[in-house]
PDB file of N, CA and C in Angstrom:
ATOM      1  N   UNK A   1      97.582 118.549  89.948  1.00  0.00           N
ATOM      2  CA  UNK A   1      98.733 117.709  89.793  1.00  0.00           C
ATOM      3  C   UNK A   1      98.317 116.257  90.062  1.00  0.00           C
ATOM      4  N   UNK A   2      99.016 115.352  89.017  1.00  0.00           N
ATOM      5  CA  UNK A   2      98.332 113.988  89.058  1.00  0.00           C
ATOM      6  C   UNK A   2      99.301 113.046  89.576  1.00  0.00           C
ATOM      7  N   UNK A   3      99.793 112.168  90.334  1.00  0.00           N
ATOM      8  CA  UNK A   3     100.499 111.396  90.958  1.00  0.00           C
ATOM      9  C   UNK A   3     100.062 110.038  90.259  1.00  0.00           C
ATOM     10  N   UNK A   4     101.753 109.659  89.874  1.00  0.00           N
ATOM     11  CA  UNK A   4     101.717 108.195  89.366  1.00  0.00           C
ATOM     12  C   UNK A   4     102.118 107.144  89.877  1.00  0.00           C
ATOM     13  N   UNK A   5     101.831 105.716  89.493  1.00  0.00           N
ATOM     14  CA  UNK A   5     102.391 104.632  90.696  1.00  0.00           C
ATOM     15  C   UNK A   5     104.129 104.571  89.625  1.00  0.00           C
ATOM     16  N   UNK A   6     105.199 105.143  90.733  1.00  0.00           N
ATOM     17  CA  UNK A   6     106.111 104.369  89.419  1.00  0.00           C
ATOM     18  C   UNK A   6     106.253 102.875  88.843  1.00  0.00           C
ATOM     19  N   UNK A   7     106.787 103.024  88.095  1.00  0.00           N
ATOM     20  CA  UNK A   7     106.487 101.866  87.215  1.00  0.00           C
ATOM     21  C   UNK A   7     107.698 100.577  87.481  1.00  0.00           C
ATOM     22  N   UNK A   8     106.868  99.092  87.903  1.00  0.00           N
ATOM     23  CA  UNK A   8     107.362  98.266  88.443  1.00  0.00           C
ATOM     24  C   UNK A   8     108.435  97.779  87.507  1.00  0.00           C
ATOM     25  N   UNK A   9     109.780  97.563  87.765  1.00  0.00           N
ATOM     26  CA  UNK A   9     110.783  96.735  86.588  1.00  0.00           C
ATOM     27  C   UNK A   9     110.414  95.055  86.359  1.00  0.00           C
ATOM     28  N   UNK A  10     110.534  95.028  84.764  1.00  0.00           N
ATOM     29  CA  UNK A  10     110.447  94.036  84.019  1.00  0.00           C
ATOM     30  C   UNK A  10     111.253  92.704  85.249  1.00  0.00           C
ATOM     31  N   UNK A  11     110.425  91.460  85.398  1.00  0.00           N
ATOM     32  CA  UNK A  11     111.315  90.630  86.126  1.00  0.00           C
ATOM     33  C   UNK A  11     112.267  90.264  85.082  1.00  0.00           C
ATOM     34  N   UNK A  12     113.165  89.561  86.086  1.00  0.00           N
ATOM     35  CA  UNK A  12     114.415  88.527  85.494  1.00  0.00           C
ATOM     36  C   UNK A  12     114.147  87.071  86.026  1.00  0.00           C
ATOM     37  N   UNK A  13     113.553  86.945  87.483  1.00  0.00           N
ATOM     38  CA  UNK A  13     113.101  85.963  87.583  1.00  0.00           C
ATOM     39  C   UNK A  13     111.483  86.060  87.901  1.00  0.00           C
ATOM     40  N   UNK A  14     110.849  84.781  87.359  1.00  0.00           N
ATOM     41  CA  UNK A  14     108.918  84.836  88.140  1.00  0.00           C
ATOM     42  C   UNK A  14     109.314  83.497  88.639  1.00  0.00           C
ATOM     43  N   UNK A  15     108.546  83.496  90.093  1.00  0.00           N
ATOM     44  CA  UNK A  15     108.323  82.469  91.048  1.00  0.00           C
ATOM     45  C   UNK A  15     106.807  82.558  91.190  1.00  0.00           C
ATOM     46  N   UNK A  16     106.218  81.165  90.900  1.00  0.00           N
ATOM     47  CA  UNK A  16     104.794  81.299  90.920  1.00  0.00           C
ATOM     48  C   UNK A  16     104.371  80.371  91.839  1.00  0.00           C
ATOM     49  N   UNK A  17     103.610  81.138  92.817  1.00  0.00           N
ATOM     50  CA  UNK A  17     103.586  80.189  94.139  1.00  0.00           C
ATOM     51  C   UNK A  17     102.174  80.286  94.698  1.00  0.00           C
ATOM     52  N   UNK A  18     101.131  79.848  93.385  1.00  0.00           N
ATOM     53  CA  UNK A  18      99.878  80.208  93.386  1.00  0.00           C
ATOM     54  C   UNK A  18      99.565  79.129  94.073  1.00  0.00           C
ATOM     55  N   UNK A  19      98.715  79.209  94.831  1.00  0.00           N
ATOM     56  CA  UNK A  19      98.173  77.901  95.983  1.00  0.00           C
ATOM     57  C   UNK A  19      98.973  77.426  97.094  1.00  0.00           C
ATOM     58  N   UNK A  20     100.132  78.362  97.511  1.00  0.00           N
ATOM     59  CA  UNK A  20     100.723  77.925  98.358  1.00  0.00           C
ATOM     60  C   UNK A  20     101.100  78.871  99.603  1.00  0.00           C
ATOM     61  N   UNK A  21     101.085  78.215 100.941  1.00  0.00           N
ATOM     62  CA  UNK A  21     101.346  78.658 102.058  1.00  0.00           C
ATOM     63  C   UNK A  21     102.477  79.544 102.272  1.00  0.00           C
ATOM     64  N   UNK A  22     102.857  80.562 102.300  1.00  0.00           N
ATOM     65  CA  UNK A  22     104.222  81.335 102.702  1.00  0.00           C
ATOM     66  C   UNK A  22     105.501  80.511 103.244  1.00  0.00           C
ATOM     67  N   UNK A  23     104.698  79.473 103.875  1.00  0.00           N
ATOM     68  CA  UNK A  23     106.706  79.034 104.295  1.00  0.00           C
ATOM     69  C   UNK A  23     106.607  78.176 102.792  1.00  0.00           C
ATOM     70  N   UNK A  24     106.285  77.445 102.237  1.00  0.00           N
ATOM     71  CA  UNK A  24     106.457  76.734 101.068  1.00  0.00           C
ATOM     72  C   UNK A  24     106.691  77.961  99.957  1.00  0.00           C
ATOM     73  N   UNK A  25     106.272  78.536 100.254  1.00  0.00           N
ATOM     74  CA  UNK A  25     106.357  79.896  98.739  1.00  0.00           C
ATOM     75  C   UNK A  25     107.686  80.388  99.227  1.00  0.00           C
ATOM     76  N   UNK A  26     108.121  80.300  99.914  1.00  0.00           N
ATOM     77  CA  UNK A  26     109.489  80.926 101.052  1.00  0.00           C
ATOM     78  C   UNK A  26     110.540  79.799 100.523  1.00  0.00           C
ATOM     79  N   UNK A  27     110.371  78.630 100.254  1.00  0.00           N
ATOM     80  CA  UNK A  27     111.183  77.574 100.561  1.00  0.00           C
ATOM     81  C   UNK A  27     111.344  77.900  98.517  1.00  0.00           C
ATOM     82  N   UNK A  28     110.208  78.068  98.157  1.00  0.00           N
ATOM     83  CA  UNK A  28     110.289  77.835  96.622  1.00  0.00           C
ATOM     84  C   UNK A  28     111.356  78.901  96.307  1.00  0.00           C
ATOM     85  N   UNK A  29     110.805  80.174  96.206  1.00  0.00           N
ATOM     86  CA  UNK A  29     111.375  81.707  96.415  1.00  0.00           C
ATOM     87  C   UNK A  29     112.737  81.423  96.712  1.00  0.00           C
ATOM     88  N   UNK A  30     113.667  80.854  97.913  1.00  0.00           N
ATOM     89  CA  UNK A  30     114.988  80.827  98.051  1.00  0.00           C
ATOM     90  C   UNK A  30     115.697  80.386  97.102  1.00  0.00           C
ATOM     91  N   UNK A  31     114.621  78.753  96.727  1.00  0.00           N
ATOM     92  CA  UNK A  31     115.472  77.818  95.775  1.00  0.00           C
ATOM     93  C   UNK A  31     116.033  78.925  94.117  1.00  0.00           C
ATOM     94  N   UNK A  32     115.164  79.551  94.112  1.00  0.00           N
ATOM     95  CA  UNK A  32     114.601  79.806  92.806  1.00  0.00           C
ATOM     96  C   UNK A  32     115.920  81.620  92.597  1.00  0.00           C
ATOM     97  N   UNK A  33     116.023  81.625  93.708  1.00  0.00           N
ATOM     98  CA  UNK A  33     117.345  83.118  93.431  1.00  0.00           C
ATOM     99  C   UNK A  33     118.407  82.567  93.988  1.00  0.00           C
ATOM    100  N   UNK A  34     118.784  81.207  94.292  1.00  0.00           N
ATOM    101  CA  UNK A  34     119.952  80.932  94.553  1.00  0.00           C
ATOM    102  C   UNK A  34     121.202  81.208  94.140  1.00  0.00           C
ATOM    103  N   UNK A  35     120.977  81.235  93.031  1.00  0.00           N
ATOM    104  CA  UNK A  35     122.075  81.317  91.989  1.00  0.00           C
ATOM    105  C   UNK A  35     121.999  82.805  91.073  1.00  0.00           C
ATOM    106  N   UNK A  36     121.058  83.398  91.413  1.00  0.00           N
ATOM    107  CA  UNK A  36     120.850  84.642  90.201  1.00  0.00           C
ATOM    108  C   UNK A  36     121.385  85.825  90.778  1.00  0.00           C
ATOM    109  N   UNK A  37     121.924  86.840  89.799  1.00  0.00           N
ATOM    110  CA  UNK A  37     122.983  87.734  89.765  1.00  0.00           C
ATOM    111  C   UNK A  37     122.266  88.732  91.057  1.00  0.00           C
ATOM    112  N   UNK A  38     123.201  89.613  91.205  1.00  0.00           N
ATOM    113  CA  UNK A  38     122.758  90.437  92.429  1.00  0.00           C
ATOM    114  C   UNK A  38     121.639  91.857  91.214  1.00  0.00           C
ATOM    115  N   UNK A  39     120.507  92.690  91.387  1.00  0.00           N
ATOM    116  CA  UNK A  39     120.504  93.407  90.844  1.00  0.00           C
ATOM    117  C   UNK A  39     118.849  93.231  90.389  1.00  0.00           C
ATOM    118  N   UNK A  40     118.900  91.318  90.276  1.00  0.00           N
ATOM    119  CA  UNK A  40     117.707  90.862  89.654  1.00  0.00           C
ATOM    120  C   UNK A  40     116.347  91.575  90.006  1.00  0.00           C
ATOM    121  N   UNK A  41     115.434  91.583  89.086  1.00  0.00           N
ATOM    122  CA  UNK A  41     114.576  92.134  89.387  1.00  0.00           C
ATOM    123  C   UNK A  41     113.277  90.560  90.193  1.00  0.00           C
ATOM    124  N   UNK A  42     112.914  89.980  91.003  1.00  0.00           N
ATOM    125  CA  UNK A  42     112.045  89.093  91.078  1.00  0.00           C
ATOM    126  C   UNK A  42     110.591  89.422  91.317  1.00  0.00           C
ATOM    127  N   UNK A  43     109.981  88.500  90.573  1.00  0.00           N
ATOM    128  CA  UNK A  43     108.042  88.814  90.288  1.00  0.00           C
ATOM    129  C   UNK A  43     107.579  87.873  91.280  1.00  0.00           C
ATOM    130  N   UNK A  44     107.170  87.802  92.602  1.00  0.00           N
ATOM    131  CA  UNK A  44     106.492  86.463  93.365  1.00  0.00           C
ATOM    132  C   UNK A  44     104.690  86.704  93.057  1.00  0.00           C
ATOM    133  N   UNK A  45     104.369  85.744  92.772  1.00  0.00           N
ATOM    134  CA  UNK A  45     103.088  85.386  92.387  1.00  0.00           C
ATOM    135  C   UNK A  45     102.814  85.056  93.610  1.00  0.00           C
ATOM    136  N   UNK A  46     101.824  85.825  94.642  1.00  0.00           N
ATOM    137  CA  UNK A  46     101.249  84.675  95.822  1.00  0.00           C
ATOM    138  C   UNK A  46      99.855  84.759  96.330  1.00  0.00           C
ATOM    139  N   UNK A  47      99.318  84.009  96.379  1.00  0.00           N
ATOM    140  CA  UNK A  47      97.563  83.865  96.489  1.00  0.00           C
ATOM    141  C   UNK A  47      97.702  83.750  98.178  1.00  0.00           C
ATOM    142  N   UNK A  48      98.378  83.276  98.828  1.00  0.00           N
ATOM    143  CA  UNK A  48      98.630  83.260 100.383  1.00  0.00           C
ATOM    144  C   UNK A  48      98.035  84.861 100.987  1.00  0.00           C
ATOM    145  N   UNK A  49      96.723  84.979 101.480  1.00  0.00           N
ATOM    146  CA  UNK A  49      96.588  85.967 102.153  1.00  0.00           C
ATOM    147  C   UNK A  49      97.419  86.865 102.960  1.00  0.00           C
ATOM    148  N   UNK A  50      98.711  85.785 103.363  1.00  0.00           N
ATOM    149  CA  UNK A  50      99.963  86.600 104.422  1.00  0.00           C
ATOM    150  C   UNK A  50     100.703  87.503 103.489  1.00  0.00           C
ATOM    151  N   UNK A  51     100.833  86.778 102.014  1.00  0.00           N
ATOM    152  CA  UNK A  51     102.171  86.965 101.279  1.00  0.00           C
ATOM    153  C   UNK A  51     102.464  88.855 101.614  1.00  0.00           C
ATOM    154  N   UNK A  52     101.345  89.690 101.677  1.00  0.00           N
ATOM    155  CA  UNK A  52     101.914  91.230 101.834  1.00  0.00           C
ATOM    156  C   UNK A  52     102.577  91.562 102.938  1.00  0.00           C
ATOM    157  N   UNK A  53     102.599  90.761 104.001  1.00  0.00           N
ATOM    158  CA  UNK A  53     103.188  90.938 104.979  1.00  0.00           C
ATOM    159  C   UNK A  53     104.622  89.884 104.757  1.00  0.00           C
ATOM    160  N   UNK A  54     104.690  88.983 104.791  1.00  0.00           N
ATOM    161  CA  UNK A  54     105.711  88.189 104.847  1.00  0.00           C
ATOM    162  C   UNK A  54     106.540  88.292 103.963  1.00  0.00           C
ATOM    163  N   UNK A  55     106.079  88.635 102.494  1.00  0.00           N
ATOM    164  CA  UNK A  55     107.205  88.726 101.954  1.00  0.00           C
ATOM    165  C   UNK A  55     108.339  90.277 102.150  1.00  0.00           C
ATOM    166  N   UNK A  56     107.594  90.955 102.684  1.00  0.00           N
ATOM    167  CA  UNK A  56     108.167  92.640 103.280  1.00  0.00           C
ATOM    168  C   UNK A  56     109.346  92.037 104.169  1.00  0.00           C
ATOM    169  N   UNK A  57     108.605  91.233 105.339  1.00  0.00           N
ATOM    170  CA  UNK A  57     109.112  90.818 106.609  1.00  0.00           C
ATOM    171  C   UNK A  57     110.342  90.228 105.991  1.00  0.00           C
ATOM    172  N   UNK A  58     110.611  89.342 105.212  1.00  0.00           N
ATOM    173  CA  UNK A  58     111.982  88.398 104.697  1.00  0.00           C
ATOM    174  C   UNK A  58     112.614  88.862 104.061  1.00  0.00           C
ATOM    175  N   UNK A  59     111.968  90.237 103.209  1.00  0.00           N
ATOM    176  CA  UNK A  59     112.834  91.105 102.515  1.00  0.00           C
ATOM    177  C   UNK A  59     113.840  91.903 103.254  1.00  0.00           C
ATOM    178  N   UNK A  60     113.199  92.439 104.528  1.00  0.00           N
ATOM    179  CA  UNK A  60     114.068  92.962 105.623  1.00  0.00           C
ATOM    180  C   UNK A  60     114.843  92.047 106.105  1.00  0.00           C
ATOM    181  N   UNK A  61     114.540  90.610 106.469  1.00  0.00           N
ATOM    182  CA  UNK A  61     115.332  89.868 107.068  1.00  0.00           C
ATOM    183  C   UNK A  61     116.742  89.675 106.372  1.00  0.00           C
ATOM    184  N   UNK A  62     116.061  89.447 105.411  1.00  0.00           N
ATOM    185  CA  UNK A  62     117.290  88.709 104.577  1.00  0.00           C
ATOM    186  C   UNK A  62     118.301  90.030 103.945  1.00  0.00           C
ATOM    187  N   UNK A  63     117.785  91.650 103.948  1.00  0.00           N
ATOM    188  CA  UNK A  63     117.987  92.471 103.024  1.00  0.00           C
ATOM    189  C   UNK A  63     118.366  92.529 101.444  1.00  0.00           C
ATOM    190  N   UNK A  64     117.095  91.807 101.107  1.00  0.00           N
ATOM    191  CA  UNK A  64     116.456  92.126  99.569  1.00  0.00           C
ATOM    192  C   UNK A  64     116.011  93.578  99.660  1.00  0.00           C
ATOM    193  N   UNK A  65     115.651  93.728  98.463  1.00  0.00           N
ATOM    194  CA  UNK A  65     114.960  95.099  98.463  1.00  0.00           C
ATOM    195  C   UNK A  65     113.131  94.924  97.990  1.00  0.00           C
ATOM    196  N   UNK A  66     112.457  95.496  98.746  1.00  0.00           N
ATOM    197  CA  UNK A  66     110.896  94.665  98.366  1.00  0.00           C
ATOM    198  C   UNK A  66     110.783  96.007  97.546  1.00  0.00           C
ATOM    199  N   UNK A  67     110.227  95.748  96.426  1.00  0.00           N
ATOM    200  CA  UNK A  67     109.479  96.824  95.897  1.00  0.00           C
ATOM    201  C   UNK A  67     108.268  97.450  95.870  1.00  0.00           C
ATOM    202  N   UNK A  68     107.626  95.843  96.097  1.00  0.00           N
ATOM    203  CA  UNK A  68     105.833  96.227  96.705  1.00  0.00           C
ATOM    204  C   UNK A  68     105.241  95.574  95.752  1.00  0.00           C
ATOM    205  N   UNK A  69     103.594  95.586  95.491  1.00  0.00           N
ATOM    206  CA  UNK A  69     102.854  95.197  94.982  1.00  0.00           C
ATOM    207  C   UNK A  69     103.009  95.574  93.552  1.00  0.00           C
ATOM    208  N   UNK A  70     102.791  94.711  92.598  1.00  0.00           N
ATOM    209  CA  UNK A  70     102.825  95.006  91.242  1.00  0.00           C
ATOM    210  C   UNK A  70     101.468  95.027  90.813  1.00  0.00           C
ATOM    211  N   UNK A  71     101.240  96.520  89.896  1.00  0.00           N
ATOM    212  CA  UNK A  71      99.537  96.447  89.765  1.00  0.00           C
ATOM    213  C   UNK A  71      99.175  95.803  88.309  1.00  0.00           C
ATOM    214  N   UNK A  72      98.362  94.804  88.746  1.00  0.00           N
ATOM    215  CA  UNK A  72      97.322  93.972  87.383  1.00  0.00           C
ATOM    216  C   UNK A  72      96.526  92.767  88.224  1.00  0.00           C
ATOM    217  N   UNK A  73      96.066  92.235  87.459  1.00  0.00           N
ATOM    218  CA  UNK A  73      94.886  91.258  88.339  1.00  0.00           C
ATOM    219  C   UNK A  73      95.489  90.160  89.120  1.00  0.00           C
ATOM    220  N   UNK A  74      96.493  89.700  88.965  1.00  0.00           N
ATOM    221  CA  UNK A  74      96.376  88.629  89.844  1.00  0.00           C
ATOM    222  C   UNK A  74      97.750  89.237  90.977  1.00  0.00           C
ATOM    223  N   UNK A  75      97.576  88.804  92.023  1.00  0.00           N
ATOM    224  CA  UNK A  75      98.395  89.147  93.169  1.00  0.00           C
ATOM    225  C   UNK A  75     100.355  88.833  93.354  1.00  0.00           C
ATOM    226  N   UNK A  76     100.897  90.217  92.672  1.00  0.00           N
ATOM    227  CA  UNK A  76     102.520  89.461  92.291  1.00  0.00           C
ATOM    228  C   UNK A  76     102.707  90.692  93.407  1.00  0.00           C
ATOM    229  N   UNK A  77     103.998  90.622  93.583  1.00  0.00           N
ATOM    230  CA  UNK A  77     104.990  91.020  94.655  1.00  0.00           C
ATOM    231  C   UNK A  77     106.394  91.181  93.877  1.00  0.00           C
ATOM    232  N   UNK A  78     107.149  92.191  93.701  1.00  0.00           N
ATOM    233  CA  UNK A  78     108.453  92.684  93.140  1.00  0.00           C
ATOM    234  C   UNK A  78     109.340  92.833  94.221  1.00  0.00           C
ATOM    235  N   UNK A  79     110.824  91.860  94.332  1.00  0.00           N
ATOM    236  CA  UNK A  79     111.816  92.461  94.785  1.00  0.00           C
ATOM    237  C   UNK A  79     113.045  92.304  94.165  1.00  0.00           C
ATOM    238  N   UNK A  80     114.089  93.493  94.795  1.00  0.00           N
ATOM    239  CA  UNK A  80     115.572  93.383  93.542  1.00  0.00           C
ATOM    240  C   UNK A  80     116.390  92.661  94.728  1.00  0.00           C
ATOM    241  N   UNK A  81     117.244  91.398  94.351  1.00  0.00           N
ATOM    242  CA  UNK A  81     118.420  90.874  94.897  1.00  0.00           C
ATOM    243  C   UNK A  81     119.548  91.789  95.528  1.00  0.00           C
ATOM    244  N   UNK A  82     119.637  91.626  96.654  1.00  0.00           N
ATOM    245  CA  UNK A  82     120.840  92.952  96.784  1.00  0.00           C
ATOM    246  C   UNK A  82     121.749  91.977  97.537  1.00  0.00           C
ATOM    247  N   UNK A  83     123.075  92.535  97.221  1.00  0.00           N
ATOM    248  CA  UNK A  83     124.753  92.081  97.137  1.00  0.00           C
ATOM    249  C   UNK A  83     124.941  91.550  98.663  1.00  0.00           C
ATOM    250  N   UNK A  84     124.528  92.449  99.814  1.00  0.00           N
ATOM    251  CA  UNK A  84     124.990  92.366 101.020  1.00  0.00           C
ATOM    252  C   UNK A  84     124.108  91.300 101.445  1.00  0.00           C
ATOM    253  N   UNK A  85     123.089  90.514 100.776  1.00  0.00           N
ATOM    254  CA  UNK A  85     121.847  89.601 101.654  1.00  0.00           C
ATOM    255  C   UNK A  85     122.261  88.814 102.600  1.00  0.00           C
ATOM    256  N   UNK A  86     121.541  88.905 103.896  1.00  0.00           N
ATOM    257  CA  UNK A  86     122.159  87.829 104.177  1.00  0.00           C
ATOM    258  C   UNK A  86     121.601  86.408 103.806  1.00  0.00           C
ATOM    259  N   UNK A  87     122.475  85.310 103.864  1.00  0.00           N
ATOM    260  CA  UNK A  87     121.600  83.910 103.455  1.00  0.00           C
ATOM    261  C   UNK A  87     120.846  83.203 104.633  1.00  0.00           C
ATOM    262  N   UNK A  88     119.676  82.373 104.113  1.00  0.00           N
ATOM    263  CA  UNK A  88     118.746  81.936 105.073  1.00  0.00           C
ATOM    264  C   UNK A  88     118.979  80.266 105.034  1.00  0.00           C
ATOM    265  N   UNK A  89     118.446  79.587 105.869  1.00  0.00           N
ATOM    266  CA  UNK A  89     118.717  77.946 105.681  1.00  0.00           C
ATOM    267  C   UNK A  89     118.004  77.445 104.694  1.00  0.00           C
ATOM    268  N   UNK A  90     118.405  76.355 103.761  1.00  0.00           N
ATOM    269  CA  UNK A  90     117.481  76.390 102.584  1.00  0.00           C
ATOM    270  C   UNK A  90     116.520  75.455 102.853  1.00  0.00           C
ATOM    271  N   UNK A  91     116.536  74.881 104.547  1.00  0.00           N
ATOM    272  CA  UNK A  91     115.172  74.252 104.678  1.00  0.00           C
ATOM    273  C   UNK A  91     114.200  75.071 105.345  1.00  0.00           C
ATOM    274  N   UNK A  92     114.544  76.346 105.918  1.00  0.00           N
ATOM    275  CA  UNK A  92     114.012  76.750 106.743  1.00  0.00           C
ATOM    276  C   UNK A  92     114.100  78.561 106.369  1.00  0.00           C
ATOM    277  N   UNK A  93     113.861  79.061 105.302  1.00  0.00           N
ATOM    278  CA  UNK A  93     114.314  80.357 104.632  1.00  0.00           C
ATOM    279  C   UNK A  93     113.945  81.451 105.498  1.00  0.00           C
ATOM    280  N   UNK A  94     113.099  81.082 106.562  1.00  0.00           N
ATOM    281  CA  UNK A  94     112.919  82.480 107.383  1.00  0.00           C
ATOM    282  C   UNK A  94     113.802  82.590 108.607  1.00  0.00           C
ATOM    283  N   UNK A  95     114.681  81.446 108.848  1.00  0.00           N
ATOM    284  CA  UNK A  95     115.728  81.798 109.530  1.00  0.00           C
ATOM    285  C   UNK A  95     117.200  81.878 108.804  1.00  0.00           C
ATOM    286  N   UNK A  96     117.681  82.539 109.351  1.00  0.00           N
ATOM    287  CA  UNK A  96     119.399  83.283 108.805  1.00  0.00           C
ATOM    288  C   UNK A  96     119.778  82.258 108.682  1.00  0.00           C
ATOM    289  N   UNK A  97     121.135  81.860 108.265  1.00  0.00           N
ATOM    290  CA  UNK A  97     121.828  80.251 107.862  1.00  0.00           C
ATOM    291  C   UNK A  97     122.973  81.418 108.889  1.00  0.00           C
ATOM    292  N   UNK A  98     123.278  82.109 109.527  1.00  0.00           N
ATOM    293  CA  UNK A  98     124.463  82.350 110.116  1.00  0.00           C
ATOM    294  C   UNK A  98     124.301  81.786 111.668  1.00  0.00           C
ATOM    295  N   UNK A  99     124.934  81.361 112.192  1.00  0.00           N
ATOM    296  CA  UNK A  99     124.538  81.085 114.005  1.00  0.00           C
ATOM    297  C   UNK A  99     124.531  81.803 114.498  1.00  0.00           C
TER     298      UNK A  99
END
């Protein structure tokens, strides 16, 4: 029996945050689903050695849904927008915007 990776959904949005540090790829990333429907599928492009950890970590924070690594050569990251998120400060995306 052969086990498959399931298969990552087509984005709706790509954020390409090649050469950049996680809080800046963080700051880009917020700007960039501000406005997009709940459901979205998002592609993050990140060369940031952290990005496998951090972007998991903000997915929980914020409750996105991370999907995980998308397989092909260069280093993307899949998550779907979900309804209940909470919102983060848009200068500061790894903290909550609630007090």
């Amino acid at each position: 029996m052969t086990h498959t990776q399931p298969e990552t959904p087509a984005p709706g949005i790509t954020v390409d945050g090649t050469g950049l540090l996680c809080v800046t790829l963080l700051l880009r990333l917020r700007k960039e689903i501000d406005d997009a429907e709940v459901g979205t599928v998002v592609h993050v492009i990140a060369t940031d050695p952290a990005a496998p950890l951090d972007l998991p970590a903000w997915c929980h924070m914020t409750g996105h849904h991370y999907l995980g690594p998308v397989p092909g050569a260069r280093p993307v990251y899949a998550l779907r927008l979900a309804a209940d998120a909470r919102v983060t400060r848009p200068d500061a995306p790894w903290h909550r915007a609630d007090p």
